[in-house]
PDB file of N, CA and C in Angstrom:
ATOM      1  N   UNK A   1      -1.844  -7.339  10.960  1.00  0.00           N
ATOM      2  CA  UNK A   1      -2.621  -6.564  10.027  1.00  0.00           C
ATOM      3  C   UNK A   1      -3.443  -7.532   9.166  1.00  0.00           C
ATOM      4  N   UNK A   2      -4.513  -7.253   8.864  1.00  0.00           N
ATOM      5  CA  UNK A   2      -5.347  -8.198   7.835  1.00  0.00           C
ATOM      6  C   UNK A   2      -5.813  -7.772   6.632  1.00  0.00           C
ATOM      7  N   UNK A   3      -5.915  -9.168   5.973  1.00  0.00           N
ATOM      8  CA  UNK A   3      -6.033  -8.742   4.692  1.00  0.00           C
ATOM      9  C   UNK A   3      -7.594  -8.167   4.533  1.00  0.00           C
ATOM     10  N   UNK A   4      -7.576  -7.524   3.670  1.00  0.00           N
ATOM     11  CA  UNK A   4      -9.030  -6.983   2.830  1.00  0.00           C
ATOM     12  C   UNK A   4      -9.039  -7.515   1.276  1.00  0.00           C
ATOM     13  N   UNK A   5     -10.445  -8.724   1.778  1.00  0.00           N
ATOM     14  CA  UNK A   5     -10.416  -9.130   0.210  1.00  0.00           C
ATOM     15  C   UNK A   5     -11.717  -8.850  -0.492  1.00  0.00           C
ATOM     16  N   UNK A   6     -11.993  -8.916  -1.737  1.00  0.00           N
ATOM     17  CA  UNK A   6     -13.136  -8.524  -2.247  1.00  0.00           C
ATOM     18  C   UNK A   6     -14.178  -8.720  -1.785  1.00  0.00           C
ATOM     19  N   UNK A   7     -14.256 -10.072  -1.321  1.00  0.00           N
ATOM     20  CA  UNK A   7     -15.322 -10.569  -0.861  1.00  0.00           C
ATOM     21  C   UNK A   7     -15.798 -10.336   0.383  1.00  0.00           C
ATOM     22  N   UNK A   8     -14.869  -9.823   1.336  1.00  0.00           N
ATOM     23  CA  UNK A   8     -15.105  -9.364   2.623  1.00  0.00           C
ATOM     24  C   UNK A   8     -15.801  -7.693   2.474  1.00  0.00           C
ATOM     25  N   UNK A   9     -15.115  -7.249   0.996  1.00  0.00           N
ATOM     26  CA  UNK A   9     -15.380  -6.036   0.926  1.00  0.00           C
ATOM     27  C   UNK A   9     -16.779  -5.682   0.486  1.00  0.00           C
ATOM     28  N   UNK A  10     -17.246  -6.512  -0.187  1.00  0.00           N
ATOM     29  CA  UNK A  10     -18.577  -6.833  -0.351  1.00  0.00           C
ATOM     30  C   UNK A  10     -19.724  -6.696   0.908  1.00  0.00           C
ATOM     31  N   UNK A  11     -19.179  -7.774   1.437  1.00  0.00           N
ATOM     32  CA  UNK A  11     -20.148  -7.961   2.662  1.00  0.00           C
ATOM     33  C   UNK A  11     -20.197  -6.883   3.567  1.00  0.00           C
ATOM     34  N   UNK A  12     -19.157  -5.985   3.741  1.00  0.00           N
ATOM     35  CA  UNK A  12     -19.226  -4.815   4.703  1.00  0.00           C
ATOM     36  C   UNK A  12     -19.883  -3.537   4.108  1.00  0.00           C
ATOM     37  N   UNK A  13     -20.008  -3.828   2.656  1.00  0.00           N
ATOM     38  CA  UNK A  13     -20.682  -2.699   1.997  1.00  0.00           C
ATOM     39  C   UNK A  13     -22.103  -2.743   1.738  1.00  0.00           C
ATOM     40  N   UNK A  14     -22.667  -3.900   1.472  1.00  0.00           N
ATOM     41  CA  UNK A  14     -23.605  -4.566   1.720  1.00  0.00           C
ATOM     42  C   UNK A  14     -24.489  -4.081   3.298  1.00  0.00           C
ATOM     43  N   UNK A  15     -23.779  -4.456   4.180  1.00  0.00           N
ATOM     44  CA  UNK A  15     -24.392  -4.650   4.987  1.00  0.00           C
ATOM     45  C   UNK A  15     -24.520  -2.985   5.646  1.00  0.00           C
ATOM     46  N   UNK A  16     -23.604  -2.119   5.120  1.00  0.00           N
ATOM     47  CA  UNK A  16     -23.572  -0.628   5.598  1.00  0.00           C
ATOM     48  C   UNK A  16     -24.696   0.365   4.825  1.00  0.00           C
ATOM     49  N   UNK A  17     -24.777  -0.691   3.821  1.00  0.00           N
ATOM     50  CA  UNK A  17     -25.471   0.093   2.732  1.00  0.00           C
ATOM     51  C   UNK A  17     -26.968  -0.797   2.619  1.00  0.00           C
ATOM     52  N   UNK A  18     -27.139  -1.703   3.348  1.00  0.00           N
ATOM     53  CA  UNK A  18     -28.666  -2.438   3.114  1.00  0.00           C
ATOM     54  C   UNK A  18     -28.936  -2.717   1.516  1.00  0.00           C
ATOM     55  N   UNK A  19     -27.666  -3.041   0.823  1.00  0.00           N
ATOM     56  CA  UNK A  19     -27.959  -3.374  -0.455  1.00  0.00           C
ATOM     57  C   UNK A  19     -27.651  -4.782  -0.794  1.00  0.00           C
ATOM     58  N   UNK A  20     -28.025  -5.734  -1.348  1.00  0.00           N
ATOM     59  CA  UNK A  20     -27.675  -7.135  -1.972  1.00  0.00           C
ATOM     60  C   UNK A  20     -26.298  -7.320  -2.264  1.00  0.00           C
ATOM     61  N   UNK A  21     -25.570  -8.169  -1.745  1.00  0.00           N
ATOM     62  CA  UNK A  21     -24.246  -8.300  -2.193  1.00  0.00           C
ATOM     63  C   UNK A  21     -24.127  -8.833  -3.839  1.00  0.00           C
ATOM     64  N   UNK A  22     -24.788  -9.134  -4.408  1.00  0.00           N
ATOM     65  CA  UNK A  22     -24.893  -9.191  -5.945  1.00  0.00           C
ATOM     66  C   UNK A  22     -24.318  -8.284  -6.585  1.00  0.00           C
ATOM     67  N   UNK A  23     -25.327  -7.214  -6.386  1.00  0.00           N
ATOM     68  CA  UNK A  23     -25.375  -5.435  -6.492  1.00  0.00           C
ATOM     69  C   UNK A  23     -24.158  -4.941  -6.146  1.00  0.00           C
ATOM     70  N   UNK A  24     -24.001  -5.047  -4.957  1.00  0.00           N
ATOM     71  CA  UNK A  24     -22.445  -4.249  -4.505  1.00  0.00           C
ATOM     72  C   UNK A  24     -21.230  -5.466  -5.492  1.00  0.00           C
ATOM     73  N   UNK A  25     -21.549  -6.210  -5.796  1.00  0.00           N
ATOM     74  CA  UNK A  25     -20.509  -7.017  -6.247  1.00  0.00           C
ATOM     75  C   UNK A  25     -20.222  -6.335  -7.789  1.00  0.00           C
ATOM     76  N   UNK A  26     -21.167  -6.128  -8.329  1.00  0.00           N
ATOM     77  CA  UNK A  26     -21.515  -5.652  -9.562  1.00  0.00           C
ATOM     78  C   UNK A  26     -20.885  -4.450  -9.610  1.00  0.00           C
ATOM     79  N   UNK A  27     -21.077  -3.467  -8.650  1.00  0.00           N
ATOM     80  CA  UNK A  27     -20.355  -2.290  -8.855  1.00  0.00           C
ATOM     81  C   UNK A  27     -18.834  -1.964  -8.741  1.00  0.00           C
ATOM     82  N   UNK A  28     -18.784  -3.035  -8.004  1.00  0.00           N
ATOM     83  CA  UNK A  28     -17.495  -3.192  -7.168  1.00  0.00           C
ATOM     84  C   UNK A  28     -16.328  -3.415  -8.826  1.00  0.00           C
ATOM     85  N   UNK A  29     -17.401  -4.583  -9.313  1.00  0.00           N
ATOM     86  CA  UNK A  29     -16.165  -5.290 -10.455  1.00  0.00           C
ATOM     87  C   UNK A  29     -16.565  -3.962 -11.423  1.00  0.00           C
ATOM     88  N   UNK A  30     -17.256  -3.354 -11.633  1.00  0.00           N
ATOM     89  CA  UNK A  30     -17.681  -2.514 -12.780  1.00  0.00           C
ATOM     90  C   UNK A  30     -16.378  -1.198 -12.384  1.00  0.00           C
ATOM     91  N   UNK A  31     -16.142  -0.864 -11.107  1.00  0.00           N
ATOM     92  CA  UNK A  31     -15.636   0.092 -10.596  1.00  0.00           C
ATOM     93  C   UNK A  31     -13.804  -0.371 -11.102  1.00  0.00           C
ATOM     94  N   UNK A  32     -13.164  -1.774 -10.642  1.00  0.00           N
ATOM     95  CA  UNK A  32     -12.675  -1.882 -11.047  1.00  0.00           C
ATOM     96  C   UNK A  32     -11.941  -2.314 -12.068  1.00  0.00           C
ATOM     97  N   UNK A  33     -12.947  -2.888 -12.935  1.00  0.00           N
ATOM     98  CA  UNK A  33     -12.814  -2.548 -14.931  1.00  0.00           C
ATOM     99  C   UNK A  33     -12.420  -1.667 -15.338  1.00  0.00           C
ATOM    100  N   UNK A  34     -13.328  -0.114 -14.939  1.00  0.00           N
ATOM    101  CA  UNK A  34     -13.381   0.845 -15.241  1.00  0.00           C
ATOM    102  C   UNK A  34     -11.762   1.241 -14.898  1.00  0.00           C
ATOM    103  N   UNK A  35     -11.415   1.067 -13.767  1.00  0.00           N
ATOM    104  CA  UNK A  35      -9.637   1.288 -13.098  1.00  0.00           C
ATOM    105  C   UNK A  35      -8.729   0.842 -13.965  1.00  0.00           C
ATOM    106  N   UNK A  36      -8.901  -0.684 -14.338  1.00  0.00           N
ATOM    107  CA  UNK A  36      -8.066  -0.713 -15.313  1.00  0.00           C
ATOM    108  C   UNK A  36      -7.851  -0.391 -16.612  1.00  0.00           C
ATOM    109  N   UNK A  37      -9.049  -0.233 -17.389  1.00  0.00           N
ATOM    110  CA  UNK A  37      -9.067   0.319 -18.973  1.00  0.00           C
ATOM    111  C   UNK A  37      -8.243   1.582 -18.548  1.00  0.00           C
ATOM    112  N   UNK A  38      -8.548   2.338 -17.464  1.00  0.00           N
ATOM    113  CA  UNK A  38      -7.725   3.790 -17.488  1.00  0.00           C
ATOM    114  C   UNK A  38      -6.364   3.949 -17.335  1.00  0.00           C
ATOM    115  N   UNK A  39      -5.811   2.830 -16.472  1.00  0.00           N
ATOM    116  CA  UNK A  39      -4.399   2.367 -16.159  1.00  0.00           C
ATOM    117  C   UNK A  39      -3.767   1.727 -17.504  1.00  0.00           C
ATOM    118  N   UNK A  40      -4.522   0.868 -18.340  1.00  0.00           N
ATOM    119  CA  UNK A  40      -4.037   0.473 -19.181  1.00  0.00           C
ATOM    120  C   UNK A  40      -3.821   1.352 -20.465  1.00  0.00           C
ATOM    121  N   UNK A  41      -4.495   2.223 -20.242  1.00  0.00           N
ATOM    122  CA  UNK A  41      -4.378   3.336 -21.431  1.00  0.00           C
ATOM    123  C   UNK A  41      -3.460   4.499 -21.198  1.00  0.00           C
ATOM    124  N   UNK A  42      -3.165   4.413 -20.168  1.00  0.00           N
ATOM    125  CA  UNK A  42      -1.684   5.042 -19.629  1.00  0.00           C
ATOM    126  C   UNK A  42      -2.438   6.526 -18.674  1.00  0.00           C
ATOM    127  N   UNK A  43      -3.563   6.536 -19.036  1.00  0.00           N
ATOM    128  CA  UNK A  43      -4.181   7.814 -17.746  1.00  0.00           C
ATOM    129  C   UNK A  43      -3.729   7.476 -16.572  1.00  0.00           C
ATOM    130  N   UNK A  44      -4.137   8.413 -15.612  1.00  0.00           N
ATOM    131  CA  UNK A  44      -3.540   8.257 -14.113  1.00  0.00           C
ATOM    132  C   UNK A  44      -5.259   8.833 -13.614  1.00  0.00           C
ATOM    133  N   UNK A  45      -4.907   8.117 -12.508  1.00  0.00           N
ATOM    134  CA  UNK A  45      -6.390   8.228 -11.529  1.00  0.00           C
ATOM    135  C   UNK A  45      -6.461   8.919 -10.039  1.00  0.00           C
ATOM    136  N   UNK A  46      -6.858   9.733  -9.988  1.00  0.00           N
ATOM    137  CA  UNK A  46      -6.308  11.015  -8.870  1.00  0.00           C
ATOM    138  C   UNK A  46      -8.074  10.806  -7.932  1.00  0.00           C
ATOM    139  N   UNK A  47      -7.526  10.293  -6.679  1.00  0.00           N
ATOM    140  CA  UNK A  47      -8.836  10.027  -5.583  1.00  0.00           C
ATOM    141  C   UNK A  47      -8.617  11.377  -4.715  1.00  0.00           C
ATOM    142  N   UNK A  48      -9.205  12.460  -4.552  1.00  0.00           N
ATOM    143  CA  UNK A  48      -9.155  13.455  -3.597  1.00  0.00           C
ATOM    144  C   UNK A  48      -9.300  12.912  -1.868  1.00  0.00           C
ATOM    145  N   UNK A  49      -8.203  12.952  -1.661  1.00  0.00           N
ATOM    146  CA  UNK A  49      -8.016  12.551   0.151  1.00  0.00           C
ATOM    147  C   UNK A  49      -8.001  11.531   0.135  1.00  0.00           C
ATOM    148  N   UNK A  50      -7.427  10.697  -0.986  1.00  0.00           N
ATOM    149  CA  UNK A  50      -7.158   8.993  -0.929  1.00  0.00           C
ATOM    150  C   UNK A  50      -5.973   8.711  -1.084  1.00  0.00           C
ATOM    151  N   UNK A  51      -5.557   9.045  -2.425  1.00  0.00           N
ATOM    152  CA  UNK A  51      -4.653   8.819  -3.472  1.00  0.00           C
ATOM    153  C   UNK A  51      -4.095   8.858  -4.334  1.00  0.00           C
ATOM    154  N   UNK A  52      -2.574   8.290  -5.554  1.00  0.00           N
ATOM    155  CA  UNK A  52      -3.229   8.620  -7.211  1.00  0.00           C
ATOM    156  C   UNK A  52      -2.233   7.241  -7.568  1.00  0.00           C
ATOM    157  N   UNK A  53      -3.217   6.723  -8.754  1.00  0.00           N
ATOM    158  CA  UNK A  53      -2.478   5.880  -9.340  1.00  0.00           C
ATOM    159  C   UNK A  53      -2.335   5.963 -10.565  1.00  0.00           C
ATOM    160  N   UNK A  54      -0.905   5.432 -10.762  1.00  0.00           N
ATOM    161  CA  UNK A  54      -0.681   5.934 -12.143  1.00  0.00           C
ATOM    162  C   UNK A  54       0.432   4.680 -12.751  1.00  0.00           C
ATOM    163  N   UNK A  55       0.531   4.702 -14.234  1.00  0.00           N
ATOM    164  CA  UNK A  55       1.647   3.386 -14.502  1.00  0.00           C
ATOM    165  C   UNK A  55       3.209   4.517 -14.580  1.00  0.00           C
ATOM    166  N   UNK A  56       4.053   4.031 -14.263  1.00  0.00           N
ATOM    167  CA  UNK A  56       4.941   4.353 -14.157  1.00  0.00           C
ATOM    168  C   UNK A  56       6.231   3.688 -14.560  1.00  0.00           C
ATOM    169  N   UNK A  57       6.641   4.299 -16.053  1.00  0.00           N
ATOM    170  CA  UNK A  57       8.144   3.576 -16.633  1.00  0.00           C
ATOM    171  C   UNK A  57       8.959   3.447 -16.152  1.00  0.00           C
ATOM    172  N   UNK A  58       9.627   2.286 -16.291  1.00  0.00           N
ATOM    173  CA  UNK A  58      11.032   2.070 -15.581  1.00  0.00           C
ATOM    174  C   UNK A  58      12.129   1.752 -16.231  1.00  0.00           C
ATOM    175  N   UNK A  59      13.017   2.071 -16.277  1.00  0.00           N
ATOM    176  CA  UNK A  59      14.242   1.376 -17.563  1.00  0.00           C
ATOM    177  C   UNK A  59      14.620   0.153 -17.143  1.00  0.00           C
ATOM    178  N   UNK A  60      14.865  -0.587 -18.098  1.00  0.00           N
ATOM    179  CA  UNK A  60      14.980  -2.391 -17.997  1.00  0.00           C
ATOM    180  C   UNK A  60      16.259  -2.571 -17.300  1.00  0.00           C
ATOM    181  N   UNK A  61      16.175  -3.554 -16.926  1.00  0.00           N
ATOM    182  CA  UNK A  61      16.845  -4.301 -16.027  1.00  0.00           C
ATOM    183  C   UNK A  61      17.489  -5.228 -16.419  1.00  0.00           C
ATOM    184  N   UNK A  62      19.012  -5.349 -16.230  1.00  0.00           N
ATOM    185  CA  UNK A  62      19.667  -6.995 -16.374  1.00  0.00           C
ATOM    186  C   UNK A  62      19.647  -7.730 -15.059  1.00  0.00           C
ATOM    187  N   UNK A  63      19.107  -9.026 -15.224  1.00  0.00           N
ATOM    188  CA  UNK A  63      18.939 -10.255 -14.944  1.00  0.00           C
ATOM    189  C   UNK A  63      19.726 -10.955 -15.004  1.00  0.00           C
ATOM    190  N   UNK A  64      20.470 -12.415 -14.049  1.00  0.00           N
ATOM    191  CA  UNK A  64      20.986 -13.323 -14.183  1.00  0.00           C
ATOM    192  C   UNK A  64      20.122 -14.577 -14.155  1.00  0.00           C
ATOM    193  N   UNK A  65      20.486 -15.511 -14.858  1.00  0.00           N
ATOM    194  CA  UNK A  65      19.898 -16.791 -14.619  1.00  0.00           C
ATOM    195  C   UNK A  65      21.114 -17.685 -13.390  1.00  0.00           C
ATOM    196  N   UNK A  66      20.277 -17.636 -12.715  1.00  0.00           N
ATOM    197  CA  UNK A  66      20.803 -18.748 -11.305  1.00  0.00           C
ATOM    198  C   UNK A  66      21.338 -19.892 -11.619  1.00  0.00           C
ATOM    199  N   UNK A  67      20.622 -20.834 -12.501  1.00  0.00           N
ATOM    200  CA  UNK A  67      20.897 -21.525 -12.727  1.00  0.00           C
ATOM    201  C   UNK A  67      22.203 -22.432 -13.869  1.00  0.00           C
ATOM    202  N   UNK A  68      22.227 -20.933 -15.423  1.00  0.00           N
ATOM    203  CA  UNK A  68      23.132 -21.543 -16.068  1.00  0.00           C
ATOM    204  C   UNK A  68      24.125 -20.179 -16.112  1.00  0.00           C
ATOM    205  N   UNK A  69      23.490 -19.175 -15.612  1.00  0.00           N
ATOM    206  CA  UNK A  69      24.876 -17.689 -15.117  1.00  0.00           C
ATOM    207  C   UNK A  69      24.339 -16.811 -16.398  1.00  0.00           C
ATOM    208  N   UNK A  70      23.411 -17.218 -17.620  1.00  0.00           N
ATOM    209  CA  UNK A  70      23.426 -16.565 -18.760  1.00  0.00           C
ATOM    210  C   UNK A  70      22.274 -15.087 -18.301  1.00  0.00           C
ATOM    211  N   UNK A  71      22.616 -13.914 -18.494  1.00  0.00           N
ATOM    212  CA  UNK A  71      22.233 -12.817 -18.570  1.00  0.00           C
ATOM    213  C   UNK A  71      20.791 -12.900 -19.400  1.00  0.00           C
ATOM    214  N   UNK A  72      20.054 -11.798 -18.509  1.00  0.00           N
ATOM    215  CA  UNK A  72      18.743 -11.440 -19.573  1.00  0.00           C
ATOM    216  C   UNK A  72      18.078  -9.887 -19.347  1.00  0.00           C
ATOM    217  N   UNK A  73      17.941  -9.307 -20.173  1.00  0.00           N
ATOM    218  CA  UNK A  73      16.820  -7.905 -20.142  1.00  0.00           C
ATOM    219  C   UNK A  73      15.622  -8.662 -19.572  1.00  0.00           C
ATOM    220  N   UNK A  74      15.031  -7.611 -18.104  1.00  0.00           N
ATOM    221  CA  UNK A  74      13.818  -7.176 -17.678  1.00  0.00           C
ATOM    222  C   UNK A  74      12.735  -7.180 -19.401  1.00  0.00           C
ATOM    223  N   UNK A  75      11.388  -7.382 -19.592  1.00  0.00           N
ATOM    224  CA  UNK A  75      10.395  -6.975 -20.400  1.00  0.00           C
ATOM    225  C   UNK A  75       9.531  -6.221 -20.649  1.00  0.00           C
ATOM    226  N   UNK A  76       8.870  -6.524 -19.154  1.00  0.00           N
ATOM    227  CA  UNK A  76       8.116  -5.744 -18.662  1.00  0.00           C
ATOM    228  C   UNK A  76       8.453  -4.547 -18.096  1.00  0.00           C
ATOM    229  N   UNK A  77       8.497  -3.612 -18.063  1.00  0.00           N
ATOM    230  CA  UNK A  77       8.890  -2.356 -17.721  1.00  0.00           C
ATOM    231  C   UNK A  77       7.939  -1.390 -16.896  1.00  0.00           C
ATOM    232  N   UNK A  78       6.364  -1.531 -17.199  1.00  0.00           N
ATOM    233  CA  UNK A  78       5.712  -0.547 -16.749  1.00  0.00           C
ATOM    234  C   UNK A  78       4.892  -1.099 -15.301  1.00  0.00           C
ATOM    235  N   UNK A  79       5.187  -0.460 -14.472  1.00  0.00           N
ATOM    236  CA  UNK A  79       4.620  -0.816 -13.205  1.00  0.00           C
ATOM    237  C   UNK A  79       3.241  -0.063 -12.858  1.00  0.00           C
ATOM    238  N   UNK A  80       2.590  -0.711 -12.283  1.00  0.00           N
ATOM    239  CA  UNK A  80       1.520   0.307 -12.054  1.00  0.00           C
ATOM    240  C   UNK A  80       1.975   0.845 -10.350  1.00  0.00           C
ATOM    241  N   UNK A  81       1.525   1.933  -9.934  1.00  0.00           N
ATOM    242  CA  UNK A  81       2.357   2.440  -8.547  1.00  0.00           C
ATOM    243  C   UNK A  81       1.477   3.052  -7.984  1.00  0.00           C
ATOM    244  N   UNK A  82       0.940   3.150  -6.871  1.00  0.00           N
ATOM    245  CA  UNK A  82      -0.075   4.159  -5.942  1.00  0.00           C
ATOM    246  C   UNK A  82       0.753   4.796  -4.932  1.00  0.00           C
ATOM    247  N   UNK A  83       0.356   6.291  -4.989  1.00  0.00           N
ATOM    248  CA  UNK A  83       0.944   6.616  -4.314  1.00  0.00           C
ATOM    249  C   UNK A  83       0.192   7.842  -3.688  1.00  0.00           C
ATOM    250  N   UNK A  84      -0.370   7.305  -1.885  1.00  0.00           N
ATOM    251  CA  UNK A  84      -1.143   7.845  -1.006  1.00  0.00           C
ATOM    252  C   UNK A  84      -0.785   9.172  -0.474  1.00  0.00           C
ATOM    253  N   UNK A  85      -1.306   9.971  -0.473  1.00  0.00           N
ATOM    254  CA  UNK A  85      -1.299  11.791  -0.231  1.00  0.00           C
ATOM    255  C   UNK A  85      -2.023  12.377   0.421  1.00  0.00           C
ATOM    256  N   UNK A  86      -2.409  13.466   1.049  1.00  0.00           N
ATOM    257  CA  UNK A  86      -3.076  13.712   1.578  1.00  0.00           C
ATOM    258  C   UNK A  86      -2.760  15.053   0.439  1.00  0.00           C
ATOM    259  N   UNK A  87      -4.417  15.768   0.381  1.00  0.00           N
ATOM    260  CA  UNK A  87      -4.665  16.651  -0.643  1.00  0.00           C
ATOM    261  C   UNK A  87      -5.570  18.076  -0.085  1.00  0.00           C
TER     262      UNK A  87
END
């Protein structure tokens, strides 16, 4: 399976779309700015026949340290999670 990276994602959009990869780059990062201010503000993002992503709480976690055995609470707690549907 291969990866899909931005930059590949660029070029295939670019080239489907006869637009400047500048341009598609621009939208691309603008598109996902826009993803995260909404994720970070705790909204959820619902793609019709894609997807939905949303952050999702988790209760903390104890931890061991490997090394000296001393215990620790998880911090971070909120995960962000996608989860693909058909709609």
């Amino acid at each position: 399976m291969a990866t899909m990276t931005k930059k590949k994602l660029i070029q295939i959009i670019s080239q489907k779309k006869g637009m400047h990869p500048n341009d598609v780059r621009g939208i691309i990062q603008a598109f996902l700015d826009t993803m995260t201010d909404c994720l970070s503000q705790g909204d959820r993002l619902e793609f019709r026949d894609f997807g939905v992503f949303e952050v999702v709480q988790r209760k903390q976690k104890i931890g061991r340290n490997p090394n000296d055995r001393m215990l620790f609470f998880s911090i971070n707690n909120n995960n962000n999670q996608e989860t693909a549907r058909a709609t």
